[in-house]
Protein backbone atom coordinates (compact mmCIF):
# COMPACT_ATOMS: atom_id res chain seq x y z
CA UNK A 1 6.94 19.30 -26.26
CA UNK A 2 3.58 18.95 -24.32
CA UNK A 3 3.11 15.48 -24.80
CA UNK A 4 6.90 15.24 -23.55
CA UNK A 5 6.10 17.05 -20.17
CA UNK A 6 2.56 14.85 -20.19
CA UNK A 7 4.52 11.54 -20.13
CA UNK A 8 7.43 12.13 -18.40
CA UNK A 9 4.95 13.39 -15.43
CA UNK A 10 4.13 9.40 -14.81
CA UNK A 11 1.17 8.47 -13.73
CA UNK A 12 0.99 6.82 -10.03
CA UNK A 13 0.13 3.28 -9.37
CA UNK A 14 -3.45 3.26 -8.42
CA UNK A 15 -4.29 1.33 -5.33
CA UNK A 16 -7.46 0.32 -3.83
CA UNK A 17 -7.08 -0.74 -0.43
CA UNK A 18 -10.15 -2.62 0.97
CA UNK A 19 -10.78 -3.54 4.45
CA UNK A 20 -14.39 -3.74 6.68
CA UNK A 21 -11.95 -2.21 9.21
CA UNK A 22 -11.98 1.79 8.39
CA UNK A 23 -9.44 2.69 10.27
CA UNK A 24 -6.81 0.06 8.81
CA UNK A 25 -8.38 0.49 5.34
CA UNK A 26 -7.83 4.47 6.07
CA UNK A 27 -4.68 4.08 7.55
CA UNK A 28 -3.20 1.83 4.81
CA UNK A 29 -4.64 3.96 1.72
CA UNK A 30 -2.68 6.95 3.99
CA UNK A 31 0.55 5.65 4.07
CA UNK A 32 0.77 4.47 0.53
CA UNK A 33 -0.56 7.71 -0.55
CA UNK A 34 2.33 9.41 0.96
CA UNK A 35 4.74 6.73 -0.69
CA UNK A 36 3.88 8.03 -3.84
CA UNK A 37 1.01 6.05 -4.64
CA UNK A 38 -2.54 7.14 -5.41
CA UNK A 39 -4.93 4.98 -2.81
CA UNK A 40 -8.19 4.86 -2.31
CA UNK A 41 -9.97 2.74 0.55
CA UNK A 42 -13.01 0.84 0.42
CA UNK A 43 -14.97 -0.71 3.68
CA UNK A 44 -16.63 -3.40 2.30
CA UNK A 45 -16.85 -5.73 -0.99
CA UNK A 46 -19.86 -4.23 -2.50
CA UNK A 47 -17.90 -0.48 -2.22
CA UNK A 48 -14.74 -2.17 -4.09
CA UNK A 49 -16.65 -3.80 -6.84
CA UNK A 50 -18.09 -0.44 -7.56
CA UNK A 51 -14.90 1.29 -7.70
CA UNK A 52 -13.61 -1.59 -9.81
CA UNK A 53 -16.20 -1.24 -12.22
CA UNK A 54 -15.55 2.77 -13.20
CA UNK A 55 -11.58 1.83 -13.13
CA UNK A 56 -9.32 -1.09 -12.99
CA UNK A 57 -6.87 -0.25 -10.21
CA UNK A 58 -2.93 -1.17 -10.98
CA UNK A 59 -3.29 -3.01 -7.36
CA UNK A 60 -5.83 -4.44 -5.14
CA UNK A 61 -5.10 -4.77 -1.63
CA UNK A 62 -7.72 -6.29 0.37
CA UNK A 63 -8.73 -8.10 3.67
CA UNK A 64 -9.94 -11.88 3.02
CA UNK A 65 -12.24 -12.12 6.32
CA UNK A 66 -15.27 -9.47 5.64
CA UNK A 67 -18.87 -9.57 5.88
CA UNK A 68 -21.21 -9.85 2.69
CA UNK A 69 -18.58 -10.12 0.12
CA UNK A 70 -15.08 -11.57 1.40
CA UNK A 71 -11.76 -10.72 0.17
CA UNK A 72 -11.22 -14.46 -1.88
CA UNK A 73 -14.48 -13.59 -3.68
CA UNK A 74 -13.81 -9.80 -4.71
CA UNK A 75 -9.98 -11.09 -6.04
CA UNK A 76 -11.68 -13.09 -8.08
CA UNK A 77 -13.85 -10.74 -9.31
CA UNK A 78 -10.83 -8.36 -10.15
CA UNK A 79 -9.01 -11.29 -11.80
CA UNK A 80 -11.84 -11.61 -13.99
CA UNK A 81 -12.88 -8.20 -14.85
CA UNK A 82 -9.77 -6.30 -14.41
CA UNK A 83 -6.51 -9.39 -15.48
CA UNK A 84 -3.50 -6.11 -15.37
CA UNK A 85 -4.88 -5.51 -11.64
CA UNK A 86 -2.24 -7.63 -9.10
CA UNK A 87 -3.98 -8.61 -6.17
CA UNK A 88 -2.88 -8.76 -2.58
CA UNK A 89 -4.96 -10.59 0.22
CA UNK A 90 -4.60 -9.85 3.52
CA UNK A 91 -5.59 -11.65 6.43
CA UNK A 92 -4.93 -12.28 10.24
CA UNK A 93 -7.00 -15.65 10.60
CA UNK A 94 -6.27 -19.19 9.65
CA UNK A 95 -10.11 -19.87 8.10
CA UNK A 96 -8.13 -18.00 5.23
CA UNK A 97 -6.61 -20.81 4.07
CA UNK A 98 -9.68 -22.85 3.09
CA UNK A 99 -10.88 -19.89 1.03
CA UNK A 100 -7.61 -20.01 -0.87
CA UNK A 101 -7.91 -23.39 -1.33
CA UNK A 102 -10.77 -22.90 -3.17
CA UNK A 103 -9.78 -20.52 -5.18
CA UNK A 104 -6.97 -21.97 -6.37
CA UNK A 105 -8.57 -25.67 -7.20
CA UNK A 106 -10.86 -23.21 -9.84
CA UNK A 107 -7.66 -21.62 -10.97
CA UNK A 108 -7.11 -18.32 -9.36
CA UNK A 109 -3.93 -17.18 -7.28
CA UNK A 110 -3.37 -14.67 -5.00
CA UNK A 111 -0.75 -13.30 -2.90
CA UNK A 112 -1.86 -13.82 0.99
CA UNK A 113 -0.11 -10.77 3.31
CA UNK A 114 -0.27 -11.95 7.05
CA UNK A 115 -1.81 -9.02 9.16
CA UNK A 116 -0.14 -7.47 10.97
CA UNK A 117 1.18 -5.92 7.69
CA UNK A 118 4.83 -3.65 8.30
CA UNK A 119 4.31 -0.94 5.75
CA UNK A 120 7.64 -0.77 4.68
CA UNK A 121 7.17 -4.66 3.17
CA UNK A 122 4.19 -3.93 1.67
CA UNK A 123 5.18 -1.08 -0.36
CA UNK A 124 8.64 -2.84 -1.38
CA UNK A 125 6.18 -5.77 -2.76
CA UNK A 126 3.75 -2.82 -4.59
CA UNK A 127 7.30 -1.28 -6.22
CA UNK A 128 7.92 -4.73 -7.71
């Protein structure tokens, strides 16, 4: 009967939401939180990675354009260490492209979110 109760109480879809900008990585890991989902923000690469490496989140969402480690590099890094994690990039700027260009000529693909992002489309995607 307890294990019952234990697994019909499901678990929420982990997020990590990572963005040099607090306030949008804040604001993001917010809203999802109060969709249901357990988010977390991170504010750089280096911050993610070490999240990443106590846990595999269900989902990554995360800003391409960031200093020190960018977004391209850290997907990769999830695909690699973490391959359940689905990864969402986000970006405003075109200088994206070339970094997903890369990525995908060594085999990697990501889903690229154009900022700005309208919640209600970006949790639709995460329910998928």
């Amino acid at each position: 009967e307890e294990l019952v109760e234990k697994f019909s109480r499901k678990q929420k879809t982990k997020v990590l939401v990572v963005d040099d900008e607090r306030l949008i990585a804040d604001t993001l890991s917010e809203i999802l939180n109060h969709s249901g989902f357990d988010a977390v923000p991170a504010y750089n690469g280096n911050a993610a990675m070490a999240v990443i490496e106590q846990d595999c989140p269900d989902i990554v969402i995360s800003d391409v354009i960031m200093p020190g480690i960018n977004g391209v590099d850290l997907a990769k890094y999830v695909s690699d260490t973490c391959s359940a994690t689905r990864v969402f990039l986000l970006s405003g700027q075109a200088a994206t492209s070339d970094l997903l260009d890369r990525a995908r000529k060594l085999g990697y693909s990501f889903e690229l979110l154009a900022k700005p992002l309208r919640p209600e489309l970006l949790i639709e995607k995460l329910r998928r």
